[in-house]
PDB file of N, CA and C in Angstrom:
ATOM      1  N   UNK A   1     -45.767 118.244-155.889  1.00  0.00           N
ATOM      2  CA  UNK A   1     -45.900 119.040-157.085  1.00  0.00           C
ATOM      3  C   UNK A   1     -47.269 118.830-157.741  1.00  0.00           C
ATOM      4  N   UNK A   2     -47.816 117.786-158.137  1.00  0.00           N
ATOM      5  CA  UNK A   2     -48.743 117.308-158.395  1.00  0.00           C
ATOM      6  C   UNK A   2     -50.261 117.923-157.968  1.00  0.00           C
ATOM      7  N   UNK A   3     -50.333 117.710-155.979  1.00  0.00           N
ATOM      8  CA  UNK A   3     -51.120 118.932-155.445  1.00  0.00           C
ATOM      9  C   UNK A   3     -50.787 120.147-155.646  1.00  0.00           C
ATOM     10  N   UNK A   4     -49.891 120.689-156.038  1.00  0.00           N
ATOM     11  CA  UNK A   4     -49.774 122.112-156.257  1.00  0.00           C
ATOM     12  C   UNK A   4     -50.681 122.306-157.448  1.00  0.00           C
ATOM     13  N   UNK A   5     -50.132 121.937-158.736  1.00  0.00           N
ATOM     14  CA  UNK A   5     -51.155 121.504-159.790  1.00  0.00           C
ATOM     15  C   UNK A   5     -52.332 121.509-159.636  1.00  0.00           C
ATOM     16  N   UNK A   6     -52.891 120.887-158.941  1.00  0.00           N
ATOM     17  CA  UNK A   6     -54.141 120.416-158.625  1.00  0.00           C
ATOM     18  C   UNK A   6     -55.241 121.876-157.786  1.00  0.00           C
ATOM     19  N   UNK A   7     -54.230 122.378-157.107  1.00  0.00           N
ATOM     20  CA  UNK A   7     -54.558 122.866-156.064  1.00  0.00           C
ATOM     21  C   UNK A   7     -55.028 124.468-157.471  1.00  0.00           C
ATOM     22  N   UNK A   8     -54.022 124.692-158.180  1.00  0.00           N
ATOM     23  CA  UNK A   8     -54.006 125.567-159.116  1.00  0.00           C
ATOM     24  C   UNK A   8     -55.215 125.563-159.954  1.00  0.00           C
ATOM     25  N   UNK A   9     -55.643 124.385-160.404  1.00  0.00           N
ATOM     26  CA  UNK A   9     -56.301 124.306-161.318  1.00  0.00           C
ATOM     27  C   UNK A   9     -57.588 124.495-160.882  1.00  0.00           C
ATOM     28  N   UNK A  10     -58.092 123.953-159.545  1.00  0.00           N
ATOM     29  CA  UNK A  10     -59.286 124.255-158.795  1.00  0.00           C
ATOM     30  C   UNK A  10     -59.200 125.673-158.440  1.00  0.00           C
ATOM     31  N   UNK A  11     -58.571 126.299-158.536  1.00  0.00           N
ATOM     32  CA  UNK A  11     -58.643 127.677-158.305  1.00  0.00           C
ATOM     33  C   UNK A  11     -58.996 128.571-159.364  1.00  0.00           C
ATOM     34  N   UNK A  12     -58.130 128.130-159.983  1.00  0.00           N
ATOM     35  CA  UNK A  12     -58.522 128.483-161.753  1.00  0.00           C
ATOM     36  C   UNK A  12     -59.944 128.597-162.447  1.00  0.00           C
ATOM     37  N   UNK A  13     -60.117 127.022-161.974  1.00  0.00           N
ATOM     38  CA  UNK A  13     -61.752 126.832-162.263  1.00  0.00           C
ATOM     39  C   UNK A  13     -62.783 127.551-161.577  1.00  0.00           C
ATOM     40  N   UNK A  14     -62.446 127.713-160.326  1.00  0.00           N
ATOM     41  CA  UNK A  14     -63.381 128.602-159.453  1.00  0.00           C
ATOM     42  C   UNK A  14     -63.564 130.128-159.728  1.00  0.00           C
ATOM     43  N   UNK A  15     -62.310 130.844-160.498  1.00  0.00           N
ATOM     44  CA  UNK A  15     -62.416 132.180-160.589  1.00  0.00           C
ATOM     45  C   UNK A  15     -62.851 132.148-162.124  1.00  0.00           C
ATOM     46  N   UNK A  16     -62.946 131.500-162.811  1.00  0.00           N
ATOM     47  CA  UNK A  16     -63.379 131.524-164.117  1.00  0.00           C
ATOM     48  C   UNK A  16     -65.369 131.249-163.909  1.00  0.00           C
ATOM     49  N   UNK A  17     -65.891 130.156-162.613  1.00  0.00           N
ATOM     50  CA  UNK A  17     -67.036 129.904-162.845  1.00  0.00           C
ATOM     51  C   UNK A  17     -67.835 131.157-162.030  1.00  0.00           C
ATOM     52  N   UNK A  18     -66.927 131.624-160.777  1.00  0.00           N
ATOM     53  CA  UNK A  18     -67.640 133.181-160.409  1.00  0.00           C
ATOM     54  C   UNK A  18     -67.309 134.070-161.724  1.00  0.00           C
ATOM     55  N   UNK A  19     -66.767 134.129-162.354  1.00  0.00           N
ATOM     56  CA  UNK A  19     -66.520 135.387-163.494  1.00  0.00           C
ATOM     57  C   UNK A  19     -68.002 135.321-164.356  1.00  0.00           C
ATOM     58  N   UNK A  20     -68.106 134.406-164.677  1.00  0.00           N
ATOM     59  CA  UNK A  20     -69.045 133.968-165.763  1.00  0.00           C
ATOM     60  C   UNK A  20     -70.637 133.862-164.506  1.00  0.00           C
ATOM     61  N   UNK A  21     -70.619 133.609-163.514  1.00  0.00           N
ATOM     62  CA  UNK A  21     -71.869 133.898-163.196  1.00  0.00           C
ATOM     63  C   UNK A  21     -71.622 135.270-162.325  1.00  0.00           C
ATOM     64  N   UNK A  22     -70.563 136.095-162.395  1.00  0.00           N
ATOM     65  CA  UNK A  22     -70.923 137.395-162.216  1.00  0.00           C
ATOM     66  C   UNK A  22     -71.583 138.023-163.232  1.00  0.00           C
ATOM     67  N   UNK A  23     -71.351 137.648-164.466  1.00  0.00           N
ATOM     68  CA  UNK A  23     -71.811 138.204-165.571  1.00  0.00           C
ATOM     69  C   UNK A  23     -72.996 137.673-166.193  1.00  0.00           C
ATOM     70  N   UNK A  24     -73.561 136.264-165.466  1.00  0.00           N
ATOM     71  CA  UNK A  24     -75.037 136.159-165.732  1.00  0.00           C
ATOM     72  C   UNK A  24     -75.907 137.167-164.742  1.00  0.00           C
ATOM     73  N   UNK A  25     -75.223 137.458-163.432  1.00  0.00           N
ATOM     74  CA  UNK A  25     -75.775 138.396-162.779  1.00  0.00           C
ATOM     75  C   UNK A  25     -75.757 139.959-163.777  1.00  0.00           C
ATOM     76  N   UNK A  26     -74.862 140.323-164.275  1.00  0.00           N
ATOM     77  CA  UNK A  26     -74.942 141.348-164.616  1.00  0.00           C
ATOM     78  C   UNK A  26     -75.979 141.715-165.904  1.00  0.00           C
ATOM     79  N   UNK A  27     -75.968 140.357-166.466  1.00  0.00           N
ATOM     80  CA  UNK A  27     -77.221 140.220-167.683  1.00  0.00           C
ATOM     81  C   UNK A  27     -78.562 140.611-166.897  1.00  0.00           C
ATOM     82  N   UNK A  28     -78.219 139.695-165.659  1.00  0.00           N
ATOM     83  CA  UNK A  28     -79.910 139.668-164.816  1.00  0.00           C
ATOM     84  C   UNK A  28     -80.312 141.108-164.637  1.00  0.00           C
ATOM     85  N   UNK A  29     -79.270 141.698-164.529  1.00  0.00           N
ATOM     86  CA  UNK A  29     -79.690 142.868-163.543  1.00  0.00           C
ATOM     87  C   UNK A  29     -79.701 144.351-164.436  1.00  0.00           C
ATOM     88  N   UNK A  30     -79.215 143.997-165.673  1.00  0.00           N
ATOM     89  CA  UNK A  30     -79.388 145.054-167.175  1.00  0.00           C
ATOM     90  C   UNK A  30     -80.626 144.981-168.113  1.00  0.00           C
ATOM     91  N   UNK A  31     -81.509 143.784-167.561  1.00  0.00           N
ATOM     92  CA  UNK A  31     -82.836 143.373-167.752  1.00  0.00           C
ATOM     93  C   UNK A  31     -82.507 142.705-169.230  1.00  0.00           C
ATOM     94  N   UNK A  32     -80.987 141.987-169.896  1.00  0.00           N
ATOM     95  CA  UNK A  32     -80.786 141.343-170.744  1.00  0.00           C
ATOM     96  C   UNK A  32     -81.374 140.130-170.839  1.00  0.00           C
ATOM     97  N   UNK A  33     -82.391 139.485-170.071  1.00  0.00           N
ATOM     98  CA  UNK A  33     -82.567 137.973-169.875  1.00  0.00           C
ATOM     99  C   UNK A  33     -84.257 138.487-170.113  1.00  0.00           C
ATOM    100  N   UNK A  34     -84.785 139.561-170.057  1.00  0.00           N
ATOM    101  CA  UNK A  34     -86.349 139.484-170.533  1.00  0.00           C
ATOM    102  C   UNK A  34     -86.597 139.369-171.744  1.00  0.00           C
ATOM    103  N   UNK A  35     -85.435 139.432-173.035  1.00  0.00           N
ATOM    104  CA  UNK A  35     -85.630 139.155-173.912  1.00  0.00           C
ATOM    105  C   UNK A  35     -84.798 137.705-174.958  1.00  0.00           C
ATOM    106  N   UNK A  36     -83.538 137.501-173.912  1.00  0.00           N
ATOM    107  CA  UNK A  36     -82.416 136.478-173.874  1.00  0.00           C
ATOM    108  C   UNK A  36     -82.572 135.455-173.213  1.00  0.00           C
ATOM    109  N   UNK A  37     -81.864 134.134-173.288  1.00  0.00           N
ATOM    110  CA  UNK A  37     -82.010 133.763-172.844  1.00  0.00           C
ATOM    111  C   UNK A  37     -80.576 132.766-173.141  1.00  0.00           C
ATOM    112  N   UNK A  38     -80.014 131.962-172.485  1.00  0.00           N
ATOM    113  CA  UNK A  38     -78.530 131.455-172.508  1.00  0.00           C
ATOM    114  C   UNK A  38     -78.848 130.505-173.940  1.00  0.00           C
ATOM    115  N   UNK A  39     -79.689 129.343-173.892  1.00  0.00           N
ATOM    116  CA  UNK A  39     -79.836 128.184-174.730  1.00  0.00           C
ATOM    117  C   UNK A  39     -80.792 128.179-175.329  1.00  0.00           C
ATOM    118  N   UNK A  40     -81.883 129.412-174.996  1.00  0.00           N
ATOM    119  CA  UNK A  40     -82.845 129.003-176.088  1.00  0.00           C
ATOM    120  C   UNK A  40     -83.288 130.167-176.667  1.00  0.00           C
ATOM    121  N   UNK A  41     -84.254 130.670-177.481  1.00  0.00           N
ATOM    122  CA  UNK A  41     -84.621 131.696-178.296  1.00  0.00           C
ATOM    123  C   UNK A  41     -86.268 132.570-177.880  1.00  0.00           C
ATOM    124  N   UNK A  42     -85.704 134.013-177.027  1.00  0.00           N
ATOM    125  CA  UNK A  42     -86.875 134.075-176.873  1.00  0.00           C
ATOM    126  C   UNK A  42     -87.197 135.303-177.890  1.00  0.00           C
ATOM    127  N   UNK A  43     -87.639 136.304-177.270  1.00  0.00           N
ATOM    128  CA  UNK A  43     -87.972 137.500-178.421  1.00  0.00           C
ATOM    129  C   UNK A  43     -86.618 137.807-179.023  1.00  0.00           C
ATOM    130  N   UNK A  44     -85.135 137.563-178.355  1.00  0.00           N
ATOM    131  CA  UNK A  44     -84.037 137.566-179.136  1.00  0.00           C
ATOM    132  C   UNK A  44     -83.545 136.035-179.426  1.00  0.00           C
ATOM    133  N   UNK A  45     -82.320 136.208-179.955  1.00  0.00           N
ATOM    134  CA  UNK A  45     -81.788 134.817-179.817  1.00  0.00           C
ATOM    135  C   UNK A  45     -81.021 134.629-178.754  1.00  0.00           C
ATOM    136  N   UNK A  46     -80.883 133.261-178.554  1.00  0.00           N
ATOM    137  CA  UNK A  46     -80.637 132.553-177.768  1.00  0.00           C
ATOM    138  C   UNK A  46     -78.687 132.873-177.690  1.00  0.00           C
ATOM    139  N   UNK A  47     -78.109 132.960-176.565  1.00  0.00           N
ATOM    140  CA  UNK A  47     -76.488 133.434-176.204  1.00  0.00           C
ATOM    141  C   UNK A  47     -75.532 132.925-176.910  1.00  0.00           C
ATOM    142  N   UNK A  48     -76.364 131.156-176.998  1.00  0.00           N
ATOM    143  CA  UNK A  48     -75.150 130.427-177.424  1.00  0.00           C
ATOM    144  C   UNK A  48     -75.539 130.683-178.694  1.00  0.00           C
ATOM    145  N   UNK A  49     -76.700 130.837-179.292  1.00  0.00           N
ATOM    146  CA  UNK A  49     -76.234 130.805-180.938  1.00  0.00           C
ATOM    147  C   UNK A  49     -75.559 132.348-181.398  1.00  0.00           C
ATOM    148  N   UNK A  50     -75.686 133.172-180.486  1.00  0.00           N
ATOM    149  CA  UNK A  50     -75.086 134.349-181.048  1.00  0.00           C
ATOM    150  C   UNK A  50     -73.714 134.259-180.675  1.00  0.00           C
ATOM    151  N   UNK A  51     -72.924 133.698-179.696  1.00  0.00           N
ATOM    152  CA  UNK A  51     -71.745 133.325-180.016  1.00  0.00           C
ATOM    153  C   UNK A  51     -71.274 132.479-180.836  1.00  0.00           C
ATOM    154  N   UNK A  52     -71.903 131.477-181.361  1.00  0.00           N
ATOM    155  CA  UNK A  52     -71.605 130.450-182.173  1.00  0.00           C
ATOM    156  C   UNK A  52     -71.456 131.135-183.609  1.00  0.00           C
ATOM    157  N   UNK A  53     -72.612 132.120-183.730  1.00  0.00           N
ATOM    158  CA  UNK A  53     -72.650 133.302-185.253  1.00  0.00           C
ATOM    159  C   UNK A  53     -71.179 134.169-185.218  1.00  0.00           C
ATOM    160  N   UNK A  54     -71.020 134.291-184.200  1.00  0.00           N
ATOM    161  CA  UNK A  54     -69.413 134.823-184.529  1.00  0.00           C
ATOM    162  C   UNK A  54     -68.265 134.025-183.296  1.00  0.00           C
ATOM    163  N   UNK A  55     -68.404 133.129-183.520  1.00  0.00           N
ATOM    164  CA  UNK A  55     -67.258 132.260-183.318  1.00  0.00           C
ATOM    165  C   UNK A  55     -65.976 132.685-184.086  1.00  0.00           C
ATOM    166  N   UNK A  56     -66.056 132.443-185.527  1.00  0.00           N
ATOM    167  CA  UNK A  56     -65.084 132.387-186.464  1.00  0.00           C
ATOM    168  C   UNK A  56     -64.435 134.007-186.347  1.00  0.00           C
ATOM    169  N   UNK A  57     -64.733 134.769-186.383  1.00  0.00           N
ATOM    170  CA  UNK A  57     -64.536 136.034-186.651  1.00  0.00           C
ATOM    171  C   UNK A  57     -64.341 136.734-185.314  1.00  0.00           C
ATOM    172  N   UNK A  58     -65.066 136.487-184.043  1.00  0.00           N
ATOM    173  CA  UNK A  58     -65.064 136.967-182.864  1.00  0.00           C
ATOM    174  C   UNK A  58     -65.320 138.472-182.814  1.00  0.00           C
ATOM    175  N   UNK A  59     -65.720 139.444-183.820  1.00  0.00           N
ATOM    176  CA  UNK A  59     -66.112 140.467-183.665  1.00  0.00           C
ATOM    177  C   UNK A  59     -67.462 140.686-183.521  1.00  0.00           C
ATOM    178  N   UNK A  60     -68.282 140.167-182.917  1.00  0.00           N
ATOM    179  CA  UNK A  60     -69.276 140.878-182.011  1.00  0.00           C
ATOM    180  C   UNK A  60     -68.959 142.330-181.192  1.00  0.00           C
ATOM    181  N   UNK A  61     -69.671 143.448-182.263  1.00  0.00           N
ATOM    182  CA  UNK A  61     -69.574 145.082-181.771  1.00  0.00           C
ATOM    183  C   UNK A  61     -70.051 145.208-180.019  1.00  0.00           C
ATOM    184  N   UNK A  62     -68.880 145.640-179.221  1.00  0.00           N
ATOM    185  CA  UNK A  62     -68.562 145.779-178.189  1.00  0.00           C
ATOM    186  C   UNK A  62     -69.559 146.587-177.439  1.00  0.00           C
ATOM    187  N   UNK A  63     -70.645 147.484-178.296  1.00  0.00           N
ATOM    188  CA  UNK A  63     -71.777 148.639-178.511  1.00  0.00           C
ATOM    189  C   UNK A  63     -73.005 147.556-178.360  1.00  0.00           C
ATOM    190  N   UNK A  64     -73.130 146.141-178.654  1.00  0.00           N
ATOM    191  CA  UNK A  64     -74.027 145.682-178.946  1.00  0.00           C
ATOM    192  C   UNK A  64     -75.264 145.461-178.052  1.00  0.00           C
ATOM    193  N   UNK A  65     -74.916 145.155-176.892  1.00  0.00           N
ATOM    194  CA  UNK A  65     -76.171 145.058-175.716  1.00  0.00           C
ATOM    195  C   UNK A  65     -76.260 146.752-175.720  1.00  0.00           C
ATOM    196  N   UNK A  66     -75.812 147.716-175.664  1.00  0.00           N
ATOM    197  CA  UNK A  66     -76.437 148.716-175.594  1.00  0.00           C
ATOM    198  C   UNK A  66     -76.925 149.190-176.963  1.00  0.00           C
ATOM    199  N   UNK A  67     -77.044 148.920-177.897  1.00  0.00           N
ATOM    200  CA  UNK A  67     -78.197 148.943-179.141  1.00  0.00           C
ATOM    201  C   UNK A  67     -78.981 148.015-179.229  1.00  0.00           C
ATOM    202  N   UNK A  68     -78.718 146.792-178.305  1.00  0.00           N
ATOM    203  CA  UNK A  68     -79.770 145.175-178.578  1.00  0.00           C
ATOM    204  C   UNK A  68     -81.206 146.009-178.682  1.00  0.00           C
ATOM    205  N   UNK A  69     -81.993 145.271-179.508  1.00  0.00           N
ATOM    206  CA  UNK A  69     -83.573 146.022-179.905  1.00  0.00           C
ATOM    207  C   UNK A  69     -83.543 146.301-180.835  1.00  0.00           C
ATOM    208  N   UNK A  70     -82.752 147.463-180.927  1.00  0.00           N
ATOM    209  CA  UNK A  70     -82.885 148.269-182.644  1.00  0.00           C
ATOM    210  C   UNK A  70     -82.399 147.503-183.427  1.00  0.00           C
ATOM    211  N   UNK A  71     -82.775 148.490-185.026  1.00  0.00           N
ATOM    212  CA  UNK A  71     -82.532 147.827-186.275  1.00  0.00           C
ATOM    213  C   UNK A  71     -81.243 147.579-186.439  1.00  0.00           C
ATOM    214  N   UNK A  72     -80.093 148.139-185.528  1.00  0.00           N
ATOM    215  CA  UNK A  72     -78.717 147.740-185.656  1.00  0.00           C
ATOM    216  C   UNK A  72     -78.013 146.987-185.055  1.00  0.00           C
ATOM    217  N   UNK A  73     -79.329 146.363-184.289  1.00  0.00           N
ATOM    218  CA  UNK A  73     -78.277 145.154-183.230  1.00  0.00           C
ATOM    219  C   UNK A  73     -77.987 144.231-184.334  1.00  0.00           C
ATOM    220  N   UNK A  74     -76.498 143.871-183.583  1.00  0.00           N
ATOM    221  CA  UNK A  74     -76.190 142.466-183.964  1.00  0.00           C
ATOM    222  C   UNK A  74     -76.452 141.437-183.944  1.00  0.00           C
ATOM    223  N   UNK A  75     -77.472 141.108-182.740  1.00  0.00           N
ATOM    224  CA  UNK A  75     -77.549 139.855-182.454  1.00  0.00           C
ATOM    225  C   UNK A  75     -79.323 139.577-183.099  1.00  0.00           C
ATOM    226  N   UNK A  76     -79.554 140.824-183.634  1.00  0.00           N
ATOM    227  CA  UNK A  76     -81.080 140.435-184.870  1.00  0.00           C
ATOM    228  C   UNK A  76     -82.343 140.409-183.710  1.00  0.00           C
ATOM    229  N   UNK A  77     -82.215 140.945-182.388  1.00  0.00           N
ATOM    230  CA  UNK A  77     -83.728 141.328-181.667  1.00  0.00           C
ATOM    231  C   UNK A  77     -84.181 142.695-182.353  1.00  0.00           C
ATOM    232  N   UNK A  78     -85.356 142.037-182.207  1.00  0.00           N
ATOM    233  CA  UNK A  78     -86.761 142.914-182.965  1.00  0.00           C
ATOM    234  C   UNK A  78     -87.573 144.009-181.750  1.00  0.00           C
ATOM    235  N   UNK A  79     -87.046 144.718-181.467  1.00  0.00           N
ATOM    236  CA  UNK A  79     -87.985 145.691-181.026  1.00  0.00           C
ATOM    237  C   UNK A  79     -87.006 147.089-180.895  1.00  0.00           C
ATOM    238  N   UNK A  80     -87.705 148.123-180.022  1.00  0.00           N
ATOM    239  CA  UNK A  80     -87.156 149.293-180.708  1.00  0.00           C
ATOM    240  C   UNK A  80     -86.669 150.406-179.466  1.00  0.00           C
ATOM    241  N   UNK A  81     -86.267 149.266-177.989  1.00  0.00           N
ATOM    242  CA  UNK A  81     -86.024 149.859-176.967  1.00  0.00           C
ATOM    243  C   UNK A  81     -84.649 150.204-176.587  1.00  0.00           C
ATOM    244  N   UNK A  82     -83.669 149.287-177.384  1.00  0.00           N
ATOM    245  CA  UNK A  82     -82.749 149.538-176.434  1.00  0.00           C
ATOM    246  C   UNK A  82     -81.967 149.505-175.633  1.00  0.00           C
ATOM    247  N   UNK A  83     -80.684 149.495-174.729  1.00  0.00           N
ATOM    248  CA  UNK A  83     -80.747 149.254-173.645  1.00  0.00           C
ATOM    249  C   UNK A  83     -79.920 150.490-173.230  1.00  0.00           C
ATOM    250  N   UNK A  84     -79.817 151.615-172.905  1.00  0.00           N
ATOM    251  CA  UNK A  84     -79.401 152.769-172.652  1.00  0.00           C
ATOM    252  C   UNK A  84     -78.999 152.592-171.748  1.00  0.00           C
ATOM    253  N   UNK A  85     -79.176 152.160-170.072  1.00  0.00           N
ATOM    254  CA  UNK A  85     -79.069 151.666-169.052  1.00  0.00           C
ATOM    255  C   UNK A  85     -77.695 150.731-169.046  1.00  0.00           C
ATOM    256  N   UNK A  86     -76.947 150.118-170.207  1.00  0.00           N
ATOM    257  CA  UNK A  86     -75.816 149.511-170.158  1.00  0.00           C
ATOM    258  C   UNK A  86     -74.662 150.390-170.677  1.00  0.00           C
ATOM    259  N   UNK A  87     -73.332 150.793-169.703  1.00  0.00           N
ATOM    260  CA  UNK A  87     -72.516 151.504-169.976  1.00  0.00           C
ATOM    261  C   UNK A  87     -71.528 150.434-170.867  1.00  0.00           C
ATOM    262  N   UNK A  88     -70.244 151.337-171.532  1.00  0.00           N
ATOM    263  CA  UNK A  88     -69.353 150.531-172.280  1.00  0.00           C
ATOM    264  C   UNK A  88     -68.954 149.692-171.805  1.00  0.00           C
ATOM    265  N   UNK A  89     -68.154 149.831-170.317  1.00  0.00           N
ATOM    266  CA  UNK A  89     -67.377 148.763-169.741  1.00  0.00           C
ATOM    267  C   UNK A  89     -68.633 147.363-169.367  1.00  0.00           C
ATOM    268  N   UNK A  90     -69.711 147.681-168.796  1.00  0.00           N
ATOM    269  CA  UNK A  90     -70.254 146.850-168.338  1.00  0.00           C
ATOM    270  C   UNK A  90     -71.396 145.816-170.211  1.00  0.00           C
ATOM    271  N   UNK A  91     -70.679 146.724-171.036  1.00  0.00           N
ATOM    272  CA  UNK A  91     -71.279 145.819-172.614  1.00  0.00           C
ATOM    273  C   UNK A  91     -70.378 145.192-172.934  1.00  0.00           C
ATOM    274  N   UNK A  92     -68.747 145.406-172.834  1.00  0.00           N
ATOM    275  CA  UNK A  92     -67.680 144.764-173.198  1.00  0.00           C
ATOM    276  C   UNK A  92     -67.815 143.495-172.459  1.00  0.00           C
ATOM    277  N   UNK A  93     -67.998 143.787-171.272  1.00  0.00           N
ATOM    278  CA  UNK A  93     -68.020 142.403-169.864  1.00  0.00           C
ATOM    279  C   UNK A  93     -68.983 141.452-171.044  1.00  0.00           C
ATOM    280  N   UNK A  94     -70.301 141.682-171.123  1.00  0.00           N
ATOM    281  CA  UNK A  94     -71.788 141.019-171.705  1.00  0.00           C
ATOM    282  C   UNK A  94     -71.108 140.512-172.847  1.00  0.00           C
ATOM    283  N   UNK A  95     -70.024 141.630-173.543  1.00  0.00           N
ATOM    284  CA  UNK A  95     -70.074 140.745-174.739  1.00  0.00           C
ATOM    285  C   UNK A  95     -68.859 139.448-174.806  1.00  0.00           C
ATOM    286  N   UNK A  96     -67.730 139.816-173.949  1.00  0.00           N
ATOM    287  CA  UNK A  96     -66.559 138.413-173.490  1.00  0.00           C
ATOM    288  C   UNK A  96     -67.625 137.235-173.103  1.00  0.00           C
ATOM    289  N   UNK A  97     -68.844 137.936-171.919  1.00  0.00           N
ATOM    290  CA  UNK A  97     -69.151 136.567-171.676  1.00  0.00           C
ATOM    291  C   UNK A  97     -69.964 136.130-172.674  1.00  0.00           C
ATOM    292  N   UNK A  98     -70.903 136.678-173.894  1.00  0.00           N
ATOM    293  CA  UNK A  98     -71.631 136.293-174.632  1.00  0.00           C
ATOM    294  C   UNK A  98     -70.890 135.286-176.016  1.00  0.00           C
ATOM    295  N   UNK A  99     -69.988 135.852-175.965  1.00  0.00           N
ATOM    296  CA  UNK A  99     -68.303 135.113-176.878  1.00  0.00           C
ATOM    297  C   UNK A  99     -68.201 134.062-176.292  1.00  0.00           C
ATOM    298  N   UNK A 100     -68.423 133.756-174.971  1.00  0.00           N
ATOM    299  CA  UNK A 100     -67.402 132.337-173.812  1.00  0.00           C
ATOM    300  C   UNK A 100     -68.503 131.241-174.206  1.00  0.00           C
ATOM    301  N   UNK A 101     -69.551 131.631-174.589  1.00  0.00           N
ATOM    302  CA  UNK A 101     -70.661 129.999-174.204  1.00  0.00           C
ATOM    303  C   UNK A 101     -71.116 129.780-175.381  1.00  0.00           C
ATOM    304  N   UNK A 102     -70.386 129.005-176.175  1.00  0.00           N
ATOM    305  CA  UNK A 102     -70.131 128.798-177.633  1.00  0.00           C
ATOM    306  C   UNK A 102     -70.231 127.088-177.001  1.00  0.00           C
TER     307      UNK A 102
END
């Protein structure tokens, strides 16, 4: 019983650590990381502090990587591009994983 457990939980862990670096891939590849960056602050802020800014509340707008830039992003990057190129489903994904690394 014990290995069963065991056996579960490594599995668990494994589909949770591909989930989360499918979705650093998907940052990579929405060109979210030329201005992001996981831990630190580049022309935007940094992942973890924008999950940490809504930790409590967990509403980070689901719209948000596809307005990141403008004056209405949430996450407070300064420029005026955009990301048009990110559909809903694939901003919802950005924003669960941008929520997870708190």
């Amino acid at each position: 019983m014990t290995r069963v457990i065991a056996v579960l939980a490594a599995f668990g862990a494994m589909l949770i650590s591909t989930s989360a670096s499918a979705q650093l891939e998907l940052a990579k590849q929405k060109n979210c990381l030329a201005c992001h960056a996981v831990d630190k602050k580049l022309v935007g802020p940094a992942y973890k502090d924008v999950a940490k800014k809504y930790e409590s509340d967990r509403t980070l707008p689901r719209g948000s990587p596809k307005r990141c830039g403008r004056a209405e992003s949430a996450c407070g990057a300064k420029s005026d591009a955009g990301q048009p190129q990110v559909n809903e489903a694939e901003s919802l994904q950005l924003v669960k994983w941008v929520l997870s690394l708190k």
